[in-house]
N, C-alpha and C. Protein backbone atom coordinates (compact mmCIF):
# COMPACT_ATOMS: atom_id res chain seq x y z
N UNK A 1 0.84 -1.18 0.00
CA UNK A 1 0.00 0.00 0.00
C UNK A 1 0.89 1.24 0.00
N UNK A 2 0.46 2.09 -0.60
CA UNK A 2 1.36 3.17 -0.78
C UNK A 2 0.52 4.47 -0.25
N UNK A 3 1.50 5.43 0.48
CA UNK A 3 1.07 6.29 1.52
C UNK A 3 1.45 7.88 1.75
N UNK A 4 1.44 8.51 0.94
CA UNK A 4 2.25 9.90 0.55
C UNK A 4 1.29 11.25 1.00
N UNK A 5 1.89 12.15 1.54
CA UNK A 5 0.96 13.28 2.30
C UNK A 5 2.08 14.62 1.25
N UNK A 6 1.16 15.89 1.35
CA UNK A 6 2.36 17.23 0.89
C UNK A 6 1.09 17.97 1.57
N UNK A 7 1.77 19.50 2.00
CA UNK A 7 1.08 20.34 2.59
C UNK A 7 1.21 21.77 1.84
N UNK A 8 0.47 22.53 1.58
CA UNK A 8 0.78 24.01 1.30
C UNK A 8 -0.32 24.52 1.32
N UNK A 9 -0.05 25.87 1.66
CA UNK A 9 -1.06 27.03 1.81
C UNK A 9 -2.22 26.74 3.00
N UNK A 10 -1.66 25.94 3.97
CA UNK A 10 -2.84 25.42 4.89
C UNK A 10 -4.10 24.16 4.52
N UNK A 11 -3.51 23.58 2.83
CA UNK A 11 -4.17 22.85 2.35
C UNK A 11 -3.52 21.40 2.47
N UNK A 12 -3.89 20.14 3.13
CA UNK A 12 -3.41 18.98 3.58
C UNK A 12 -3.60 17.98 2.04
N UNK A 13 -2.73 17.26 1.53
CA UNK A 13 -3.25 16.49 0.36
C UNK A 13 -2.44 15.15 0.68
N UNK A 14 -3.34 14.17 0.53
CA UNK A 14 -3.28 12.39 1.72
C UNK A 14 -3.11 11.61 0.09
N UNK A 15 -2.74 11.38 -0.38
CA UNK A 15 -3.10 9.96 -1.25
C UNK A 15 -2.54 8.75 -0.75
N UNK A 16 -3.06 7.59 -1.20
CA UNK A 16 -3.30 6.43 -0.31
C UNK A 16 -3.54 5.42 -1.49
N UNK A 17 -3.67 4.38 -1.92
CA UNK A 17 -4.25 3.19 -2.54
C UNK A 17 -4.31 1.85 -1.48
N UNK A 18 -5.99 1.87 -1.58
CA UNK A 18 -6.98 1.02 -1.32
C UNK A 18 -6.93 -0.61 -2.02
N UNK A 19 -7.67 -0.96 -1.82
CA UNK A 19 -7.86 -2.51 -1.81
C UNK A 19 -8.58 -2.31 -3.77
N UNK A 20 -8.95 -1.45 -3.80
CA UNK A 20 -10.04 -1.42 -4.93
C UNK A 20 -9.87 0.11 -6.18
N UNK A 21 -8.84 1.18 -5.17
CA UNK A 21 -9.05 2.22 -5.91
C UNK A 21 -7.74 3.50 -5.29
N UNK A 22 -7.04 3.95 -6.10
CA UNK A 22 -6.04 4.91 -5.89
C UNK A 22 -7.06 6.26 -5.13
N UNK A 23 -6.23 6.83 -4.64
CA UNK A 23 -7.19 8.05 -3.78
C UNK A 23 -6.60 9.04 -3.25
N UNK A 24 -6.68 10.30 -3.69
CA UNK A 24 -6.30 11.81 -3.40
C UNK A 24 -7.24 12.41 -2.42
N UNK A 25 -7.16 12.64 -1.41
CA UNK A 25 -7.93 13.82 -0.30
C UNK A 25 -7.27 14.87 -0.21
N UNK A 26 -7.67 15.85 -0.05
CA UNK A 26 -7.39 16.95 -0.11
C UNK A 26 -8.58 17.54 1.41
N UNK A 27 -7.96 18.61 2.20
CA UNK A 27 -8.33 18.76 3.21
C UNK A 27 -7.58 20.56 3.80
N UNK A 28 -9.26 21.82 3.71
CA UNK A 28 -8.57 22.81 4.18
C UNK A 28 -9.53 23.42 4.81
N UNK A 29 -8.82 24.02 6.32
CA UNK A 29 -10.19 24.42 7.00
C UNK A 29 -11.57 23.44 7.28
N UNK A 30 -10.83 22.37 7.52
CA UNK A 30 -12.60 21.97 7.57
C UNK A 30 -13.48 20.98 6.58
N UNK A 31 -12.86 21.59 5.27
CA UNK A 31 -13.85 21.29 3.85
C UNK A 31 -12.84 20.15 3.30
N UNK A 32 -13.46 19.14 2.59
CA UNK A 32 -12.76 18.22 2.03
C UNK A 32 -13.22 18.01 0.53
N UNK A 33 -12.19 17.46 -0.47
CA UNK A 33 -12.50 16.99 -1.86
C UNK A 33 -11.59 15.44 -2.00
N UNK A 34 -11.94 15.00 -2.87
CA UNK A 34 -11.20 13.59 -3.15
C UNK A 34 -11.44 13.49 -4.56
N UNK A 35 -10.39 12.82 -4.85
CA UNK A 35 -9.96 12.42 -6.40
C UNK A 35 -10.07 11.11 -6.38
N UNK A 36 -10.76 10.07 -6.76
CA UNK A 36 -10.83 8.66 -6.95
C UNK A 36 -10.46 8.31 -8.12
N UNK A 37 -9.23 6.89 -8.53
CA UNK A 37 -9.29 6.31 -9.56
C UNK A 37 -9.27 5.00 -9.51
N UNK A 38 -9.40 4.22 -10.48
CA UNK A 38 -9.31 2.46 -9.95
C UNK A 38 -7.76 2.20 -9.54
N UNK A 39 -7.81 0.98 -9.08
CA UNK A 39 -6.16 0.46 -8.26
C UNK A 39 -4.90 0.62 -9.38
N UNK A 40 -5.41 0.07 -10.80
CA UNK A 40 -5.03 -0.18 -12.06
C UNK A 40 -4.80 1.00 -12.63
N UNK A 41 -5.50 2.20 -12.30
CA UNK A 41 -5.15 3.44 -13.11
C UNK A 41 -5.32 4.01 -14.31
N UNK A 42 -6.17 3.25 -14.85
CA UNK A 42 -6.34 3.44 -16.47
C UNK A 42 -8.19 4.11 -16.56
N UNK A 43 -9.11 4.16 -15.39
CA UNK A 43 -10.46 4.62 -15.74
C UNK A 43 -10.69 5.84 -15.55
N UNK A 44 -11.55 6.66 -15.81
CA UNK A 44 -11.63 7.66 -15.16
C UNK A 44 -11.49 8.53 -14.09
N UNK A 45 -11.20 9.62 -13.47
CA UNK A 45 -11.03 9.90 -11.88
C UNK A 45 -12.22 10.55 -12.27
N UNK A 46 -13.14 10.25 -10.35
CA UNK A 46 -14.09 10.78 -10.03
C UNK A 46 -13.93 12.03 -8.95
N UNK A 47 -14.38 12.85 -9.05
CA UNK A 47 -14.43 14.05 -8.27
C UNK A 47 -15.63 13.57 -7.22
N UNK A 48 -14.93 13.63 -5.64
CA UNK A 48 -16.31 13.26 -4.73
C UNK A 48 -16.35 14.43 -3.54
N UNK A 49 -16.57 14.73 -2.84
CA UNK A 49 -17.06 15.88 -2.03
C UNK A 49 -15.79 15.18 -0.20
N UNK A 50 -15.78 13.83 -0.38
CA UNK A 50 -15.04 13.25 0.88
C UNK A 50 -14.21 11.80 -0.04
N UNK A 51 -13.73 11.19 1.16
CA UNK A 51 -13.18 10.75 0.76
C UNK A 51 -14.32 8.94 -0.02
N UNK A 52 -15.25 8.67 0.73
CA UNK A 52 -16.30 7.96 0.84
C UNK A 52 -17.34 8.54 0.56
N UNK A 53 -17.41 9.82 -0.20
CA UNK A 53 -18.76 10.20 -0.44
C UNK A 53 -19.21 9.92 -1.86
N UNK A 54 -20.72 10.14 -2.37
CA UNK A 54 -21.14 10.21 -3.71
C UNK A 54 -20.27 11.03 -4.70
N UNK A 55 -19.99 10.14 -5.70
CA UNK A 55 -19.47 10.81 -7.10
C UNK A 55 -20.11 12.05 -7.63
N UNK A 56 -19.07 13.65 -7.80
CA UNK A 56 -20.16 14.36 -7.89
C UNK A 56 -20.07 14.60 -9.65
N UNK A 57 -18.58 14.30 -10.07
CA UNK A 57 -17.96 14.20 -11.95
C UNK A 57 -17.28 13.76 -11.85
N UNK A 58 -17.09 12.86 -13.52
CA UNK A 58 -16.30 12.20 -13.58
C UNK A 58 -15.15 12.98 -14.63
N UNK A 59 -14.10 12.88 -14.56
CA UNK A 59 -12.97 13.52 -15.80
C UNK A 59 -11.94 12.37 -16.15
N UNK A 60 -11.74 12.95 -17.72
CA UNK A 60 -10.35 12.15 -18.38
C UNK A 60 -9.10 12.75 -17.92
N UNK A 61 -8.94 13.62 -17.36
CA UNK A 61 -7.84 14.60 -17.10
C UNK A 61 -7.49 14.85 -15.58
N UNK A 62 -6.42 14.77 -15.25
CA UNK A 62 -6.04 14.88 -13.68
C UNK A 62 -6.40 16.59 -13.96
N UNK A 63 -5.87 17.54 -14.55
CA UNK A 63 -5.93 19.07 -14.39
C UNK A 63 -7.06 19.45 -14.19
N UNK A 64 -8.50 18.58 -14.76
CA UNK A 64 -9.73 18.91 -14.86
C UNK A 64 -10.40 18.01 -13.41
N UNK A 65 -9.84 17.31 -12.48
CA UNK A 65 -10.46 17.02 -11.53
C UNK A 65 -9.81 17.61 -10.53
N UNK A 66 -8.62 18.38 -10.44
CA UNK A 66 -7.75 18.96 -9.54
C UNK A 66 -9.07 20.26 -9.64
N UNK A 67 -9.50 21.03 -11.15
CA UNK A 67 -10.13 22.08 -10.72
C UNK A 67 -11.18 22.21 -10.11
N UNK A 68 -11.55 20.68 -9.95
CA UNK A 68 -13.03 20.73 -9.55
C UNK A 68 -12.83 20.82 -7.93
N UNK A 69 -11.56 19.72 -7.30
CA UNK A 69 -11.30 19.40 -6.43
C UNK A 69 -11.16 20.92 -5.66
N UNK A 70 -10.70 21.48 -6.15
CA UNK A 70 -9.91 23.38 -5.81
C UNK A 70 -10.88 23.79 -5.88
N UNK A 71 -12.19 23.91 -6.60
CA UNK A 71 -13.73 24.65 -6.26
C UNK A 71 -14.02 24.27 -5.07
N UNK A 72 -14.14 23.20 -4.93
CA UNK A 72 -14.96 22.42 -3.59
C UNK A 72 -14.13 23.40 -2.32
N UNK A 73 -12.92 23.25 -2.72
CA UNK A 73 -12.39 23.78 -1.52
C UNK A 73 -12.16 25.44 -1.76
N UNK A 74 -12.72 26.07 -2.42
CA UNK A 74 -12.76 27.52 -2.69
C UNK A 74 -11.07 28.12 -2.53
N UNK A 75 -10.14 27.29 -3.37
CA UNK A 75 -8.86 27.82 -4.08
C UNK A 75 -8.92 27.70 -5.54
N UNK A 76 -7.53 28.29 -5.95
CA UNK A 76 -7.36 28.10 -7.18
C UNK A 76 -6.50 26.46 -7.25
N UNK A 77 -6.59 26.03 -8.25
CA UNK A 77 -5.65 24.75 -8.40
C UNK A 77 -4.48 24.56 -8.43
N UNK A 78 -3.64 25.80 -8.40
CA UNK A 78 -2.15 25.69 -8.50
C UNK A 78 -2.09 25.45 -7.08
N UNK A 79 -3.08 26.06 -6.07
CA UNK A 79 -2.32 26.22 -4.60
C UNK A 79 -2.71 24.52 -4.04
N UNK A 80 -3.00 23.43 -4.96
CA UNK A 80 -3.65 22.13 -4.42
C UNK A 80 -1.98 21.56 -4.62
N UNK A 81 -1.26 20.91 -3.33
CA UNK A 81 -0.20 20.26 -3.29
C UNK A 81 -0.53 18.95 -3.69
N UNK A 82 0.31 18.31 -4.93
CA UNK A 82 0.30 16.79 -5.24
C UNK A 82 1.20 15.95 -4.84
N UNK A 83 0.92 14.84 -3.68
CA UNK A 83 2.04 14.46 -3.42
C UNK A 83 2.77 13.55 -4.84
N UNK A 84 3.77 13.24 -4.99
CA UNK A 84 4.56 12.80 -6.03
C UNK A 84 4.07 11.11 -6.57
N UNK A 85 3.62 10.47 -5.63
CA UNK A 85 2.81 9.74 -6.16
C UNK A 85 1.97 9.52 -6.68
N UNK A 86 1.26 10.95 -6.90
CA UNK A 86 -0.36 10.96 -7.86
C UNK A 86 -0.19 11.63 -8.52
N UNK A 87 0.79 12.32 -8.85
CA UNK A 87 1.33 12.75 -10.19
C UNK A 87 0.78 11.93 -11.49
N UNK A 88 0.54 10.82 -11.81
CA UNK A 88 0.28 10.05 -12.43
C UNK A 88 -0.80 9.87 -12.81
N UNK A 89 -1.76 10.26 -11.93
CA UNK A 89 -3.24 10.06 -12.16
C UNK A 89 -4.08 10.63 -13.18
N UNK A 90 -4.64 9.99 -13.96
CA UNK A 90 -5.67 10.63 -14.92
C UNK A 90 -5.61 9.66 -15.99
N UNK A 91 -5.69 10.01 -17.37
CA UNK A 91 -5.98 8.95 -18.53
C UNK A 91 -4.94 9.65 -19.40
C-alpha cells in the first residue's frame, strides 16, 4: 500500500491506494474533496465531495479534476499540493 501526504497554503493532500481504488484527499479548513481512480489506473477519476462520499464528476484529465477538487475547496488549483505519487493520475 502506498502512503504519501504534501502540505501548502494550509491545504493537507493524503493519497493512499486502497484494496479497490487509488485516492487523493485533499483537506482545508474543515472542507474536504477527493480524487478517486481504480487500483489499475487506467479509468476515469471521479471528483467526490469526501473521501467515501457520492461521485459528484467524472474527468479524463487529472488538471480537470484537480479544478473541480480546488472549487470544492474555494482555491485556485495551482495552490492544491500533489504528493509525487499521484502525479500520475488521470488517462
Amino acid at each position: 500500500m502506498t502512503d504519501a501526504t504534501a502540505t501548502s497554503e494550509g491545504i493537507t493532500a493524503r493519497y493512499e491506494e486502497t484494496e479497490t481504488e487509488r485516492l487523493l484527499t485533499f483537506e482545508r479548513d474543515g472542507a474536504t474533496a477527493a480524487v478517486a481512480q481504480n487500483l489499475e489506473g487506467y479509468a476515469m477519476l471521479k471528483v467526490r465531495p469526501t473521501a467515501d462520499g457520492d461521485e459528484l464528476e467524472r474527468y479524463y484529465g487529472f488538471d480537470m479534476a484537480l479544478d473541480h477538487a480546488a472549487e470544492l475547496l474555494g482555491v485556485a488549483p495551482h495552490d492544491l499540493p500533489v504528493p509525487d505519487a499521484a502525479d500520475d493520475m488521470g488517462m
